[in-house]
C-alpha atoms as a PDB file:
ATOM      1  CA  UNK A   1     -14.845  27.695  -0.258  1.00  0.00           C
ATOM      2  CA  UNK A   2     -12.341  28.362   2.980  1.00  0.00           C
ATOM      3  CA  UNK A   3     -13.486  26.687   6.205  1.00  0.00           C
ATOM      4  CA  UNK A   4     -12.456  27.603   9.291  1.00  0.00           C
ATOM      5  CA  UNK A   5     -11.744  24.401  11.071  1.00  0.00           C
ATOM      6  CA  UNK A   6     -11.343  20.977   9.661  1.00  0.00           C
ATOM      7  CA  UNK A   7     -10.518  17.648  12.119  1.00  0.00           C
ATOM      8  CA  UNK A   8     -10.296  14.084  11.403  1.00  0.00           C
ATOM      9  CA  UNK A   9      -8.600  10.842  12.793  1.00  0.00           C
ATOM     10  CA  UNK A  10      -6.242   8.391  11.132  1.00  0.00           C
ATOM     11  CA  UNK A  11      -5.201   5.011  11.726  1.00  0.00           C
ATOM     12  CA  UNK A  12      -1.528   4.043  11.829  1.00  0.00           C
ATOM     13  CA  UNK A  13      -0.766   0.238  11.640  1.00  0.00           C
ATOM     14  CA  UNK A  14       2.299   0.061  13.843  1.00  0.00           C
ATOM     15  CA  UNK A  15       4.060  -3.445  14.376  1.00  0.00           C
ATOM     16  CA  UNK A  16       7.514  -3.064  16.384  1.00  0.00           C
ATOM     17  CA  UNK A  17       9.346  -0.466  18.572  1.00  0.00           C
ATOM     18  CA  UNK A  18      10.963   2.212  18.858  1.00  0.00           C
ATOM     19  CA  UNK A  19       9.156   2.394  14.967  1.00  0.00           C
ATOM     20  CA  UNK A  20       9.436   6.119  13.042  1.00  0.00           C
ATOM     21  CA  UNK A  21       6.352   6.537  10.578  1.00  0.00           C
ATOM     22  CA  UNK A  22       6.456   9.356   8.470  1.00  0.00           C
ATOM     23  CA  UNK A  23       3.090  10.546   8.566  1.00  0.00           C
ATOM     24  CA  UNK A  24       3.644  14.255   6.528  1.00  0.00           C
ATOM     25  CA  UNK A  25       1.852  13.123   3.187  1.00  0.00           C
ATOM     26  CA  UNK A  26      -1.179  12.134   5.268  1.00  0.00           C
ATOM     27  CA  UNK A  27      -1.189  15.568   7.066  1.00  0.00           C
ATOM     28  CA  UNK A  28      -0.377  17.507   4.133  1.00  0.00           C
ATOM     29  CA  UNK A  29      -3.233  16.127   2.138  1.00  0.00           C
ATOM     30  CA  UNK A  30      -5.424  16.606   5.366  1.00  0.00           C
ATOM     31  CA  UNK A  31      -4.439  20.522   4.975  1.00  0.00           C
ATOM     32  CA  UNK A  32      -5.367  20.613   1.408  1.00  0.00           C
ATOM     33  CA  UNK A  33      -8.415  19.228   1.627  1.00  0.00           C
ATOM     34  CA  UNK A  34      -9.127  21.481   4.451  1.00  0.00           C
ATOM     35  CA  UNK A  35      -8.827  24.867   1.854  1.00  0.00           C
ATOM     36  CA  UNK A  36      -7.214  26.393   4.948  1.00  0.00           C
ATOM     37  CA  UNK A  37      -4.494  28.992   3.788  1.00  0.00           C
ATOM     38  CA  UNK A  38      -3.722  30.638   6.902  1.00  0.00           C
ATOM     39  CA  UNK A  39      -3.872  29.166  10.372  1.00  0.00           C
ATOM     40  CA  UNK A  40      -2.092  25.930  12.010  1.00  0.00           C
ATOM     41  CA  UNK A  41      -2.274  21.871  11.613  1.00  0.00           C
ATOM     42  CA  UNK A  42      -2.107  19.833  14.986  1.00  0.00           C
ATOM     43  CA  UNK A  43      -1.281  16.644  14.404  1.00  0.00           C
ATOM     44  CA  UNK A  44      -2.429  14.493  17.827  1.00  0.00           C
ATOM     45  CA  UNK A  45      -1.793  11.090  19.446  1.00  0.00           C
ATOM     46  CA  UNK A  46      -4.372   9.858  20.935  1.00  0.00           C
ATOM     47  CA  UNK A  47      -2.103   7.356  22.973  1.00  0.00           C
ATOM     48  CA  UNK A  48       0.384   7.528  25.972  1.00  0.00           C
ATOM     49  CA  UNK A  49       3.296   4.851  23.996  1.00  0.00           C
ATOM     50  CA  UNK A  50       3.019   6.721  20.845  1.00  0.00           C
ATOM     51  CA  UNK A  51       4.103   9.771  20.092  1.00  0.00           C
ATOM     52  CA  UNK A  52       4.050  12.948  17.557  1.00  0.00           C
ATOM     53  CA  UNK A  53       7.667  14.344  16.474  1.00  0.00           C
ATOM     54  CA  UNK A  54       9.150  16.132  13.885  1.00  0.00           C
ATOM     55  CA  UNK A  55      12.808  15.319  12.604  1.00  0.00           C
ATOM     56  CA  UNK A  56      14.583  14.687   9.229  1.00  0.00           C
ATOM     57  CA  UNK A  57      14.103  11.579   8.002  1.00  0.00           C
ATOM     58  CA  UNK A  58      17.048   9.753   7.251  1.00  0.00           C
ATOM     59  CA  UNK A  59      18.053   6.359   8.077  1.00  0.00           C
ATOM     60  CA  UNK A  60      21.447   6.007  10.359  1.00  0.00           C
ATOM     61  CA  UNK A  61      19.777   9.304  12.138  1.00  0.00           C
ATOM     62  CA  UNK A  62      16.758   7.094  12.726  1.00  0.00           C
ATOM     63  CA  UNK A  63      19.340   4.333  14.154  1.00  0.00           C
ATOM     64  CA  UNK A  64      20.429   6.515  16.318  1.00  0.00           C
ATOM     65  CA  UNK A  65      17.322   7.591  17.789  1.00  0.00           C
ATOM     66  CA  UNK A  66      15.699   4.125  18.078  1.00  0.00           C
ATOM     67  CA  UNK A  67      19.301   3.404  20.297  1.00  0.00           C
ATOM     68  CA  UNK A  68      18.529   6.593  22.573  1.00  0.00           C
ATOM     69  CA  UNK A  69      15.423   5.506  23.385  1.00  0.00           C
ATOM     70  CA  UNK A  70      16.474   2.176  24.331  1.00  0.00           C
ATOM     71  CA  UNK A  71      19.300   3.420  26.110  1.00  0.00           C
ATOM     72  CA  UNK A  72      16.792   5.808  28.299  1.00  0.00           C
ATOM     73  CA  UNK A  73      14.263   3.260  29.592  1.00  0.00           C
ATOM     74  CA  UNK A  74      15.650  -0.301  28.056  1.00  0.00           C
ATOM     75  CA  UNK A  75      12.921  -2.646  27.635  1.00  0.00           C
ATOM     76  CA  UNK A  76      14.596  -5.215  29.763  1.00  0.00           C
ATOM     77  CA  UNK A  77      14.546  -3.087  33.131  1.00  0.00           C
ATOM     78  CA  UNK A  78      12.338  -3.966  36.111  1.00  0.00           C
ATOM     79  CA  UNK A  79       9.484  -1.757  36.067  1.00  0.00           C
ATOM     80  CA  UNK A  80       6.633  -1.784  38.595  1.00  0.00           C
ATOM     81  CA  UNK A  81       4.372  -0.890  36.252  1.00  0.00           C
ATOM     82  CA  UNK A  82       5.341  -4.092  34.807  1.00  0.00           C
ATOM     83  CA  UNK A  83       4.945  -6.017  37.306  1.00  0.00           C
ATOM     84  CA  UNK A  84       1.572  -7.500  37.414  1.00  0.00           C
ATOM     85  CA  UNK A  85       1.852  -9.077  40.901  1.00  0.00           C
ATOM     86  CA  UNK A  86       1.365  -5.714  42.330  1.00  0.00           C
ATOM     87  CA  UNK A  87       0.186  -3.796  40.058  1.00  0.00           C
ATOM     88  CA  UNK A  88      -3.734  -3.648  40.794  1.00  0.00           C
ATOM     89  CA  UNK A  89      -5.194  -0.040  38.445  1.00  0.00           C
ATOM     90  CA  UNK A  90      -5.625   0.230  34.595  1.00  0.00           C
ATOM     91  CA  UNK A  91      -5.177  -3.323  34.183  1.00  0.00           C
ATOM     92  CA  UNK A  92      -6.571  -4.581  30.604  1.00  0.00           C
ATOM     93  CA  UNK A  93      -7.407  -8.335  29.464  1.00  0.00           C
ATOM     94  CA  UNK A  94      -4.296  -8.106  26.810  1.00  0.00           C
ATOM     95  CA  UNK A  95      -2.475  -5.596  29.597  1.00  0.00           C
ATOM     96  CA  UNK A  96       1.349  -5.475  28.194  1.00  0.00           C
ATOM     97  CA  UNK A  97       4.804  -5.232  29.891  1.00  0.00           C
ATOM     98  CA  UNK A  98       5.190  -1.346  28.571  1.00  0.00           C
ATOM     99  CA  UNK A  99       6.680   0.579  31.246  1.00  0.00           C
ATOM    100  CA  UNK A 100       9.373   1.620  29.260  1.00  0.00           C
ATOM    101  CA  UNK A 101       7.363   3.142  26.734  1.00  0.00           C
ATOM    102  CA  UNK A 102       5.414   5.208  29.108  1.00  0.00           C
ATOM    103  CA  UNK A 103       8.552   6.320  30.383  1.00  0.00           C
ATOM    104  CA  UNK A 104      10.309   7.505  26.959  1.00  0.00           C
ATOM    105  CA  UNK A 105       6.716   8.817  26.125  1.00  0.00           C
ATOM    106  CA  UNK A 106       7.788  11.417  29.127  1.00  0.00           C
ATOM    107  CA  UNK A 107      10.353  12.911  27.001  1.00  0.00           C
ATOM    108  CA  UNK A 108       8.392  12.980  23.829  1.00  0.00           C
ATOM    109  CA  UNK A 109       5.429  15.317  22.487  1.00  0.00           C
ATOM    110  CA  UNK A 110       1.336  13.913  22.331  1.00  0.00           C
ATOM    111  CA  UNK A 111       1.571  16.709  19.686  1.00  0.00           C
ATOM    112  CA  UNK A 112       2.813  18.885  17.405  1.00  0.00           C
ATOM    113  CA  UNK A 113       1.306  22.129  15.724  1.00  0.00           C
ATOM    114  CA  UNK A 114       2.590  23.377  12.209  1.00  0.00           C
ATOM    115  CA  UNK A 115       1.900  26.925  10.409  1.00  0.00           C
ATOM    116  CA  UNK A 116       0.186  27.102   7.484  1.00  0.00           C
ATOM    117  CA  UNK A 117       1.037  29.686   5.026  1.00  0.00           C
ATOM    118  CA  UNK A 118      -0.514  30.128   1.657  1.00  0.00           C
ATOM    119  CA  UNK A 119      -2.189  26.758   1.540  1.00  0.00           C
ATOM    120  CA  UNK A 120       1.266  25.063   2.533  1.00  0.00           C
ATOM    121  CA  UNK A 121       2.523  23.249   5.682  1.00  0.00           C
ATOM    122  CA  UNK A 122       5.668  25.295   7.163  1.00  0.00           C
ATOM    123  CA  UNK A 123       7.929  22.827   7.631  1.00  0.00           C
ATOM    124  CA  UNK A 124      12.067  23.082   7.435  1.00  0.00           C
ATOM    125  CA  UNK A 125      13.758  21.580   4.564  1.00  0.00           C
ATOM    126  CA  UNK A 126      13.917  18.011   6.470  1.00  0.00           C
ATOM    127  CA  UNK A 127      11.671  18.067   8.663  1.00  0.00           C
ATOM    128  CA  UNK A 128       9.092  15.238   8.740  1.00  0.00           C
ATOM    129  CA  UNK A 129       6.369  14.715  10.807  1.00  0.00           C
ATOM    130  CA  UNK A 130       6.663  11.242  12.726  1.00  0.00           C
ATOM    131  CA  UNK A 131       4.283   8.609  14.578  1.00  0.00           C
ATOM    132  CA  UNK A 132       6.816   7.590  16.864  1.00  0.00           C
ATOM    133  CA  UNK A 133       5.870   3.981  18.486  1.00  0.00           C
ATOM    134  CA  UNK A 134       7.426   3.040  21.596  1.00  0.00           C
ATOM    135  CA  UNK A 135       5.461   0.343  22.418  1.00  0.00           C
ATOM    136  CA  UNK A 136       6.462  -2.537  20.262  1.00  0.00           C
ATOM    137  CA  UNK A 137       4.604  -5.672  22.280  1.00  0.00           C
ATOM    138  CA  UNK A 138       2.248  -6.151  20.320  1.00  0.00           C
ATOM    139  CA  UNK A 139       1.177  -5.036  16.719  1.00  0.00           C
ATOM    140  CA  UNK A 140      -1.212  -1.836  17.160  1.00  0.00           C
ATOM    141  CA  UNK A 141      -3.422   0.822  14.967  1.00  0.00           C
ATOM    142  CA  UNK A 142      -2.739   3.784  16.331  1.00  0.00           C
ATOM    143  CA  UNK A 143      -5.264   6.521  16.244  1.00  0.00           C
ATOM    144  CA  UNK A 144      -4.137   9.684  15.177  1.00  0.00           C
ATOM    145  CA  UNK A 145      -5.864  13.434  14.751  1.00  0.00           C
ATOM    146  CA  UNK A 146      -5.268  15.749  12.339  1.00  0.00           C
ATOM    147  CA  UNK A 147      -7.034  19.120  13.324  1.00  0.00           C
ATOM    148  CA  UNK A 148      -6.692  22.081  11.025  1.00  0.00           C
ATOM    149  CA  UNK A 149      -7.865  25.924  12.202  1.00  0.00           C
ATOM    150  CA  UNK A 150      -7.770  28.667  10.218  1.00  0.00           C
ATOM    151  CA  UNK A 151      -7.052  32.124  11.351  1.00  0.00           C
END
């Protein structure tokens, strides 16, 4: 039997950053349990430090991304979000120093949506589908959701 929509949400342990989980087994198996054939996965972060990319996975690549990020908003610059002398909205019990995640999260996706074709994810020869942490402060589960439509 084909349905027409299938969602669910995963949990992603994630324990430093900038921290590249490949995530694609757990979406592809979310596909084919879904019996979907035709129509599109969206694979969502439910989080504004962690987010959804696709890229090939290989390791001096992955280097070299982890060193852009850090090179675009380096942990170690003053950032008044940061700054908890002044700072007096969305303030938590365990509130971290993550400014610098929120600002690499602006050049990242929440998301990313993949065709499906014949029962199959349509995804490049290395592409990989990534939980991309940025905030490393603390170790985290990450909630992520995997929503598949049919058309």
């Amino acid at each position: 039997m084909t349905t027409n929509a299938l969602a669910s949400t995963i949990v992603i342990d994630t324990d430093k950053a900038p921290q590249f989980i490949d995530i694609t087994e757990r979406v592809v198996e979310h596909v084919k349990s879904s019996n979907v054939l035709e129509g599109i996965v969206v694979v969502y972060s439910m989080h504004t430090t962690a987010a959804i990319k696709i890229n090939e996975y290989e390791p001096l690549l992955i280097k070299d991304m982890e060193d852009f990020l850090s090179k675009l908003a380096s942990p170690d610059a003053y950032y008044r979000h940061n700054d908890f002398g002044i700072r007096t909205v969305n303030m938590g019990d365990d509130e971290p120093p993550n400014g610098h995640a929120h600002l690499q999260h602006l050049l990242m996706s929440t998301s990313e949506t993949i065709p499906i074709a014949n029962g199959d994810l349509q995804l490049g020869e290395w592409q990989r589908i990534f939980l991309l942490e940025l905030d490393g402060t603390r170790p985290r589960k990450r909630r992520i959701v995997i929503s598949v439509v049919a058309v």
